[in-house]
Protein backbone atom coordinates (compact mmCIF):
# COMPACT_ATOMS: atom_id res chain seq x y z
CA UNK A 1 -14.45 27.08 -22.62
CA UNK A 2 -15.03 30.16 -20.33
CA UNK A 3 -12.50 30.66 -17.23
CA UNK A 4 -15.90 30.07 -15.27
CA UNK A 5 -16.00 26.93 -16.63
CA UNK A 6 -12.97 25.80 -15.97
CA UNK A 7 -13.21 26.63 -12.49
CA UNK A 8 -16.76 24.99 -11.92
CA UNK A 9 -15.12 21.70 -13.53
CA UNK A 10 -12.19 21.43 -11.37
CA UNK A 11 -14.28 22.22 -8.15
CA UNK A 12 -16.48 19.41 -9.76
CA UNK A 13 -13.50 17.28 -9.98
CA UNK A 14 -12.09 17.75 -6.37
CA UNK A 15 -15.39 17.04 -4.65
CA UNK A 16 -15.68 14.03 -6.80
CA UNK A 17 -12.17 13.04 -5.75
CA UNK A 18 -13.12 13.53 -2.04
CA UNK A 19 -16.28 11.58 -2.42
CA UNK A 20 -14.72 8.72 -4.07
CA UNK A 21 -11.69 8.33 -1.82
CA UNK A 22 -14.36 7.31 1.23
CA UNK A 23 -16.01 4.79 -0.77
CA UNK A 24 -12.50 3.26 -2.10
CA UNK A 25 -10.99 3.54 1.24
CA UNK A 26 -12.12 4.45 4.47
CA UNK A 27 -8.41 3.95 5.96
CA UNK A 28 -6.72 6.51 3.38
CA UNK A 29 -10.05 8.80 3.57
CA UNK A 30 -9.29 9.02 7.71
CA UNK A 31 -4.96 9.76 7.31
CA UNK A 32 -4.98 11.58 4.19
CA UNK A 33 -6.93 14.32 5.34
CA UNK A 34 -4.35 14.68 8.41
CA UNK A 35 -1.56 16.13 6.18
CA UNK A 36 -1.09 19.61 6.08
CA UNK A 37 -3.18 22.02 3.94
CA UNK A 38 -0.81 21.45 0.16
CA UNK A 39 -0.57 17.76 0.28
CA UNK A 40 -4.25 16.37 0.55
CA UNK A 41 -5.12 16.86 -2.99
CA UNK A 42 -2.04 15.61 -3.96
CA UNK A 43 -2.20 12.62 -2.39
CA UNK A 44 -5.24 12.02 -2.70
CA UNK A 45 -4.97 12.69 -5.83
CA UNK A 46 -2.14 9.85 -6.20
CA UNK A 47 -3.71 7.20 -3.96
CA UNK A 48 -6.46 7.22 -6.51
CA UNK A 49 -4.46 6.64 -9.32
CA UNK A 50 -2.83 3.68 -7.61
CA UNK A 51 -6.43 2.01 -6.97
CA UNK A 52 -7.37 2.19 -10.54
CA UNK A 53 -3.49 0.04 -11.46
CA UNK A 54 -4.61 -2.17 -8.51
CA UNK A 55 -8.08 -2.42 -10.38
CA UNK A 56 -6.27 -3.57 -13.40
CA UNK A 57 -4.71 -6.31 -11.92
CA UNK A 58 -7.66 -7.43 -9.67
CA UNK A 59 -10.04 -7.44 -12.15
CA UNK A 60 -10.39 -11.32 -12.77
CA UNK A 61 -12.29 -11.44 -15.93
CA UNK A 62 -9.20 -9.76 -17.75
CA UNK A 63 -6.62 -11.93 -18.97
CA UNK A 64 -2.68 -11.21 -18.83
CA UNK A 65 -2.77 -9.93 -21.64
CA UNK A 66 -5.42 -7.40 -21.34
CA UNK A 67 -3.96 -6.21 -18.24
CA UNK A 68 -0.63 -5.90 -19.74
CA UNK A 69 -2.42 -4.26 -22.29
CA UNK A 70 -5.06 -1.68 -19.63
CA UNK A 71 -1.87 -1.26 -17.54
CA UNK A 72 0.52 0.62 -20.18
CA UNK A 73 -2.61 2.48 -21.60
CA UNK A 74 -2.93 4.04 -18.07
CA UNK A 75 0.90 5.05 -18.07
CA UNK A 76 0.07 6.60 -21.58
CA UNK A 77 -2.92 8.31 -19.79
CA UNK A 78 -0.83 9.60 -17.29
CA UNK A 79 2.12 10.80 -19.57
CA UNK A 80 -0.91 12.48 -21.30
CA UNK A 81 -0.57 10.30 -24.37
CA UNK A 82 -3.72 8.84 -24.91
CA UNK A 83 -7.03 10.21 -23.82
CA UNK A 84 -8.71 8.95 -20.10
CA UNK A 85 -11.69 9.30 -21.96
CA UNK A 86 -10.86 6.32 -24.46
CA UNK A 87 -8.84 4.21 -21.99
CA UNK A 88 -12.24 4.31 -19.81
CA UNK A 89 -14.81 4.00 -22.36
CA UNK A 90 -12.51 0.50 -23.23
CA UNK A 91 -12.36 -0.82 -19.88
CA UNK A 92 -14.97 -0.02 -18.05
CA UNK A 93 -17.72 -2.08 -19.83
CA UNK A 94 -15.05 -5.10 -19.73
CA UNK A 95 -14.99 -5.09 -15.69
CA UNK A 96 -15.85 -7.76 -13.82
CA UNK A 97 -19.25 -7.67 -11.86
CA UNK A 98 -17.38 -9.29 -9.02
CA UNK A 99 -15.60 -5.41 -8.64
CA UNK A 100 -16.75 -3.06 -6.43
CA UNK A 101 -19.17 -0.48 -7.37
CA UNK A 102 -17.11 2.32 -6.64
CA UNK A 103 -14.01 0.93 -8.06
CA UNK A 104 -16.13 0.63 -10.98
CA UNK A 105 -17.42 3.97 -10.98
CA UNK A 106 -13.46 5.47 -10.13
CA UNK A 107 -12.51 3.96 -13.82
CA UNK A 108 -15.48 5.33 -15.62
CA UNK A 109 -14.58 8.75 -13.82
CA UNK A 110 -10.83 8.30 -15.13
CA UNK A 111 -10.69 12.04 -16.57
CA UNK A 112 -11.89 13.51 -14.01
CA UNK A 113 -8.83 12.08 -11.58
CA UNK A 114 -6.30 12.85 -14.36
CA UNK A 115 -7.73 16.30 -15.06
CA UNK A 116 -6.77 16.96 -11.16
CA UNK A 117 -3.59 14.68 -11.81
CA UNK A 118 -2.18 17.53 -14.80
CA UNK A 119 -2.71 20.31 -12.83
CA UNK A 120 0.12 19.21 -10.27
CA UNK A 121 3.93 20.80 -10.32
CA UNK A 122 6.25 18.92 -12.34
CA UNK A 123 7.65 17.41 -9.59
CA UNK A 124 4.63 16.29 -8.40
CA UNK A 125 3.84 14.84 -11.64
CA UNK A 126 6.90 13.15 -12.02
CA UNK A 127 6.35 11.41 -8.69
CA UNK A 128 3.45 10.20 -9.42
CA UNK A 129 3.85 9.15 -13.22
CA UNK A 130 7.14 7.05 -12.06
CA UNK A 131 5.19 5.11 -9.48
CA UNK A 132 2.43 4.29 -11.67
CA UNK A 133 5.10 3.10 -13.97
CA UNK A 134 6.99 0.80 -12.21
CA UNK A 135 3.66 -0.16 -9.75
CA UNK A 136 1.76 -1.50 -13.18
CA UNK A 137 4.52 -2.93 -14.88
CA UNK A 138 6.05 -4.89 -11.89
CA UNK A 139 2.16 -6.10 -10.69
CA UNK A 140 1.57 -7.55 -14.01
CA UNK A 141 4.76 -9.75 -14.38
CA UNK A 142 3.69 -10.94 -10.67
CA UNK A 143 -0.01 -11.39 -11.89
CA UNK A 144 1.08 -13.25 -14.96
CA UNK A 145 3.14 -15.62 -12.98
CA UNK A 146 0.52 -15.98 -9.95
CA UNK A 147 0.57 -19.88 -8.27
CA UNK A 148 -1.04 -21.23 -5.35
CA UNK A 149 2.38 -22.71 -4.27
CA UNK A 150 3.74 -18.98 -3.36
CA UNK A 151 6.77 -17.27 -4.39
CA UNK A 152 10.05 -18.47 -5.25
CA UNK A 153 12.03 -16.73 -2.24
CA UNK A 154 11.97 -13.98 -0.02
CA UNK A 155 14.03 -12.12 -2.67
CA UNK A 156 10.74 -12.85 -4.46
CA UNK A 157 8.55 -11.27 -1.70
CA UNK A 158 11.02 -8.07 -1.56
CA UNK A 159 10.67 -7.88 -5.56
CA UNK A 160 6.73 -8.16 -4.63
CA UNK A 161 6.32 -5.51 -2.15
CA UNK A 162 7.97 -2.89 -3.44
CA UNK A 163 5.94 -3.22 -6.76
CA UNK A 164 2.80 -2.97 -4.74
CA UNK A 165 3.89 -0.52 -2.22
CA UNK A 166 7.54 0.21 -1.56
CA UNK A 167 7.00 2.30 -4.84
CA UNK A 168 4.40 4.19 -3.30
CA UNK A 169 6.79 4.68 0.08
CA UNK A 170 9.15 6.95 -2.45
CA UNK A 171 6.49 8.92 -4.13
CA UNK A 172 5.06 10.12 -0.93
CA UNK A 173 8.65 10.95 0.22
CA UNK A 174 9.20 12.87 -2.53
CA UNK A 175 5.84 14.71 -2.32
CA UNK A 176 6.55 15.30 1.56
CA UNK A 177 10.30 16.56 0.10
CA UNK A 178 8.19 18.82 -2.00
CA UNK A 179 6.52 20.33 0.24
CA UNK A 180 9.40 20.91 2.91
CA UNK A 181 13.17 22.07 2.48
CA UNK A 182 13.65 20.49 5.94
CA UNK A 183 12.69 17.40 4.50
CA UNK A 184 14.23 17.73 1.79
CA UNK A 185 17.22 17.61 3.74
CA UNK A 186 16.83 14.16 4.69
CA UNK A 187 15.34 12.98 1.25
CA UNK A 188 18.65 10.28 1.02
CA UNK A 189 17.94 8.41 4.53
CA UNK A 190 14.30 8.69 3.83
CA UNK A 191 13.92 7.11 0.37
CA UNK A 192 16.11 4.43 1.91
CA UNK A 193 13.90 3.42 4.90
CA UNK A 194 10.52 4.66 2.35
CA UNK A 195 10.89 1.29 0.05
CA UNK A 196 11.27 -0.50 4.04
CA UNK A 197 7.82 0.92 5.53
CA UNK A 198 5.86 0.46 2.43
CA UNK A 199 6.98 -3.82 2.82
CA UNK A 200 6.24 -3.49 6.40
CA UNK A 201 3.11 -2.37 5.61
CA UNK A 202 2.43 -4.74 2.33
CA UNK A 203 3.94 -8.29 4.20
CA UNK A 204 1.23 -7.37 7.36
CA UNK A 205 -1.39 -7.46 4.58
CA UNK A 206 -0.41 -10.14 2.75
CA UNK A 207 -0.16 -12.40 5.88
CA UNK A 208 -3.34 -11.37 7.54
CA UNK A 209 -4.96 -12.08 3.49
CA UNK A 210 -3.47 -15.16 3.41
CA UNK A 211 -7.00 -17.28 2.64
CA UNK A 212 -8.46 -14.37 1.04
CA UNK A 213 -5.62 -14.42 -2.27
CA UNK A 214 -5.82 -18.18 -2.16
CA UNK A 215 -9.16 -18.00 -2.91
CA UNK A 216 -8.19 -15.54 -5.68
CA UNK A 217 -5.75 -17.99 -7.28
CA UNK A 218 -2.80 -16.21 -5.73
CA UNK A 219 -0.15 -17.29 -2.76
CA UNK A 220 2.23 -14.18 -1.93
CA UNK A 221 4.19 -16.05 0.67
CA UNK A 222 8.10 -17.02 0.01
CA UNK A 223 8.35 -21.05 -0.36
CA UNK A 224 12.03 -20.80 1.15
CA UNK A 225 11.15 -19.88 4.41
CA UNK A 226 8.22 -22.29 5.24
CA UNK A 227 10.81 -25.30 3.02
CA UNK A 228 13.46 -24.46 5.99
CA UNK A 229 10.61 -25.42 8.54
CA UNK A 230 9.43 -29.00 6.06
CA UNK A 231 6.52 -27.16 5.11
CA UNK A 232 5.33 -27.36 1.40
CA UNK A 233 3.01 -24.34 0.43
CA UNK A 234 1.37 -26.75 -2.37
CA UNK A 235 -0.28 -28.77 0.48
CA UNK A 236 -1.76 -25.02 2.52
CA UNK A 237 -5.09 -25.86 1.19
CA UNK A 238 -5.33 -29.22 2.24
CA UNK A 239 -5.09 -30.84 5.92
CA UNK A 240 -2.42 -28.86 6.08
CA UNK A 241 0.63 -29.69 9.07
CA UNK A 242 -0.67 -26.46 11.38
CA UNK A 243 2.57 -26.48 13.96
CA UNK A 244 4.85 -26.19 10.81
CA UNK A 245 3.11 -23.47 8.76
CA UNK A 246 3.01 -22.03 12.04
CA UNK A 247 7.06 -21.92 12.20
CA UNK A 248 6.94 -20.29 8.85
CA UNK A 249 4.70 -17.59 9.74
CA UNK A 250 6.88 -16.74 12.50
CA UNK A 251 9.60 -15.92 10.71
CA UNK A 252 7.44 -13.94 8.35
CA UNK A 253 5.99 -12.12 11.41
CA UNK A 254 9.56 -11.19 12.63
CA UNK A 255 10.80 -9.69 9.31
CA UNK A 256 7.44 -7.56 8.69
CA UNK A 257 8.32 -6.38 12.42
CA UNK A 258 11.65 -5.17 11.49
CA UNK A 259 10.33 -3.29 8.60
CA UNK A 260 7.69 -1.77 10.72
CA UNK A 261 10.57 -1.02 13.02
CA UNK A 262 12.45 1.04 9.85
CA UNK A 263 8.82 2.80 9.57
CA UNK A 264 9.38 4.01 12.91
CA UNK A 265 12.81 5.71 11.89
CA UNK A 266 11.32 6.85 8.98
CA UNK A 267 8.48 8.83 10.69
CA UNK A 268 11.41 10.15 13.73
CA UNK A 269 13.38 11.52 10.35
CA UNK A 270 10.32 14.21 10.02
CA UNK A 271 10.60 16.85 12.14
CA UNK A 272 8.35 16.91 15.38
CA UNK A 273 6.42 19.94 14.21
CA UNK A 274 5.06 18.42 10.90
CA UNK A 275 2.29 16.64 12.72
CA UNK A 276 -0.22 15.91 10.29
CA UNK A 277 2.77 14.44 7.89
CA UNK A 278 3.60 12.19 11.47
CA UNK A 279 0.03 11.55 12.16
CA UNK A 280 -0.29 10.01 8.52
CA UNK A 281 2.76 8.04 9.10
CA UNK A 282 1.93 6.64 12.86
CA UNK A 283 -1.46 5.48 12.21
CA UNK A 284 -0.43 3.26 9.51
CA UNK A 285 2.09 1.98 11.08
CA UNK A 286 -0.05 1.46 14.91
CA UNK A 287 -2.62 -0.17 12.96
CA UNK A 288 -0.23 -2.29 10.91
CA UNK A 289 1.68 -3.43 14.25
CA UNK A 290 -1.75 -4.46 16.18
CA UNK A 291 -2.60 -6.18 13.27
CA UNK A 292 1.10 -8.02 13.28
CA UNK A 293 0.11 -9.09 16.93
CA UNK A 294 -3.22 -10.54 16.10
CA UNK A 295 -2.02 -12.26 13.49
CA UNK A 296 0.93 -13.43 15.45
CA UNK A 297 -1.51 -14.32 18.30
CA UNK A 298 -3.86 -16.07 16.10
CA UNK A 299 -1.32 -18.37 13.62
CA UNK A 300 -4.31 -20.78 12.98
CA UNK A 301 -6.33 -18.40 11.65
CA UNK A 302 -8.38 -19.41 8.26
CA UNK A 303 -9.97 -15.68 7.51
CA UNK A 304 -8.74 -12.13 7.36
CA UNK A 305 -11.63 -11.14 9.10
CA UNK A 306 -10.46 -13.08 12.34
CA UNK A 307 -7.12 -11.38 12.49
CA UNK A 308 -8.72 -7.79 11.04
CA UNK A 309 -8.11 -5.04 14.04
CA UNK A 310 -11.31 -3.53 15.39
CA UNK A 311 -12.80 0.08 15.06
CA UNK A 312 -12.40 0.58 18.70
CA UNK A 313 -8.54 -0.40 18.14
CA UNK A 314 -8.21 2.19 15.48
CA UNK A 315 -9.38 4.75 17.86
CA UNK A 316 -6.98 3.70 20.07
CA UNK A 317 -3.84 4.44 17.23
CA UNK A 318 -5.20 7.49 16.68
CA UNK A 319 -5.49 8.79 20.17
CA UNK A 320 -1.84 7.73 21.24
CA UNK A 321 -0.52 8.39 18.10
CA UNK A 322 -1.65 12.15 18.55
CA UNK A 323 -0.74 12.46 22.06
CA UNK A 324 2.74 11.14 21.14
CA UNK A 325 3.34 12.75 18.22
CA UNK A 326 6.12 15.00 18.48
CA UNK A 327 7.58 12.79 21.50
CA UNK A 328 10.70 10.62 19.81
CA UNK A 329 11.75 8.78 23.08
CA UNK A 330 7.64 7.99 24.34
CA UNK A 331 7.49 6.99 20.39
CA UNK A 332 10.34 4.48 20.85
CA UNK A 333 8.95 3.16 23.86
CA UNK A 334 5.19 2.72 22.62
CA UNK A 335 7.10 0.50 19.77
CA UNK A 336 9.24 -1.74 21.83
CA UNK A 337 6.21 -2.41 24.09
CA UNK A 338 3.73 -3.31 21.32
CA UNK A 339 5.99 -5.06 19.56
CA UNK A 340 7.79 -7.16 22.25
CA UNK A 341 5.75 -10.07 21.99
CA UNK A 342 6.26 -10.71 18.21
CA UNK A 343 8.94 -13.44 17.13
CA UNK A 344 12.75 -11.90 16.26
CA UNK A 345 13.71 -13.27 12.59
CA UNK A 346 15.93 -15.85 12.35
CA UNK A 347 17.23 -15.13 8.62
CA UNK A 348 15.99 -11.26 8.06
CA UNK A 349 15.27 -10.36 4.68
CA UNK A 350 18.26 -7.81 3.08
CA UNK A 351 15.63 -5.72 2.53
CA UNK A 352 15.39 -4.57 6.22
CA UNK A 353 19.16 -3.76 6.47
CA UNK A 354 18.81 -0.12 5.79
């Protein structure tokens, strides 16, 4: 194959990645583009990768066994192991037409994402191998054991949410490491509070998709905190006791605040000047803390899309998150104001104590 060749393919390949990321995600295709000039592709690049392990897992017309199976031939794929070619030629005609089209189309275009995925540094690699790893393996224990009546404990929900995206939290710290000695400097504190903003983020999804995973077979709340307030998750469903579920949800609202909270000192740990890396960080977090306070305001809620922020809102994280940006103390204050009206946990998870 001619150097021209070569060349053609991976333009080919990044313009495919590009394309793909706004039909997967509109929310990643807005903040990814925000970091600076190295880490886009990268990112990208490993946000993609993640989609087609959550794709795995969603899929319902796969059995445990077959994601088991789909999820450790992706790690091979990864590791460069086994070919993308033959792990998507297998799954792709197995999907369920429920899927999206473009998730569907991501998996058949498997080697073109790892193609882009092998040209990385070997740290970069690294990075995103391990969180593939532990994301797929975790998610399909969780998938395997999936009930209606919730999780064991909160222990449970910690276990949970850093499968699904306290995992990711370290990877992108150690691609923003990568990319800056300064950083790098901090790379201790900031895989610490990294596994606490990627819950933050996860628990705010999980409660505002409360209806939608129960719908799916799945309940990812902790049956500990809602069997402190006499409510049995079992009976959520049903004509279910409101004022008590309610009581529950509180206290789930007050730990995903203190997580967001650790978000916060994550982003202040990168210096002011790396704006697009704090622009990427702040918008996922203002959007995750409006969407704490509709849920919050709205306990009674019976669909995601009643508690689901609107676009006007989004324009309003991004335009005080970029006038703010490099201001700690006006950052500290926008937090403690948007977040004043949410409940205080009564028994916060360990998780938070970082």
């Amino acid at each position: 194959m001619s150097q021209g060749t070569l060349e053609h393919m991976a333009t080919s390949d990044l313009e495919y990645q590009e394309n793909i990321l706004q039909e997967v995600s509109r929310t990643f295709a807005l903040t990814i583009p925000q970091l600076p000039m190295d880490l886009p592709r990268v990112v990208g690049n490993a946000y993609l990768l993640c989609r087609i392990a959550d794709t795995i897992e969603d899929d319902p017309s796969l059995d445990a066994d077959l994601k088991r199976h789909f999820s450790e031939s992706f790690i091979q794929v990864i590791g460069g192991d086994l070919s993308a070619r033959s792990f998507a030629d297998e799954l792709h005609p197995l999907l369920s037409d429920s899927m999206l089209d473009a998730e569907k189309d991501l998996i058949g275009h498997t080697e073109r994402v790892i193609r882009i995925t092998h040209g990385f540094s070997e740290r970069q690699r690294g990075a995103l191998a391990r969180c593939i790893r532990i994301m797929s393996r975790g998610m399909a224990d969780f998938q395997q054991n999936k009930t209606l009546g919730g999780l064991a404990d909160m222990a449970q929900m910690d276990r949970y949410c850093y499968y699904v995206a306290g995992v990711v939290g370290e990877m992108l710290t150690e691609l923003f490491c990568d990319h800056s000695p300064e950083i790098d400097a901090h790379r201790s504190e900031l895989q610490k509070l990294a596994v606490s903003f990627g819950q933050g983020l996860q628990m705010t999804n999980i409660l505002k998709d409360i209806w939608e995973d129960r719908a799916r077979g799945a309940c990812w709340l902790p049956r500990d905190v809602f069997q402190r307030v006499g409510f049995n998750l079992d009976g959520l469903a049903e004509d279910y006791e409101r004022e008590k579920f309610s009581l529950g949800l509180s206290q789930l609202i007050g730990v995903a605040r203190l997580h967001l909270q650790n978000a916060l000192g994550y982003t202040l740990l990168i210096p002011g000047h790396e704006v697009g890396i704090r622009r990427f960080c702040l918008w996922a977090l203002g959007m995750a803390v409006l969407t704490l306070r509709k849920v919050h305001a709205n306990r009674d809620f019976t669909s995601g899309q009643q508690v689901k922020i609107s676009r006007r809102s989004v324009k309003s994280v991004v335009l005080v998150s970029n006038l703010s940006v490099s201001n700690d103390t006006l950052l500290k204050l926008l937090f403690d104001g948007f977040t004043r009206s949410l409940p205080v946990a009564e028994n916060p998870s360990k998780a938070v104590l970082v």
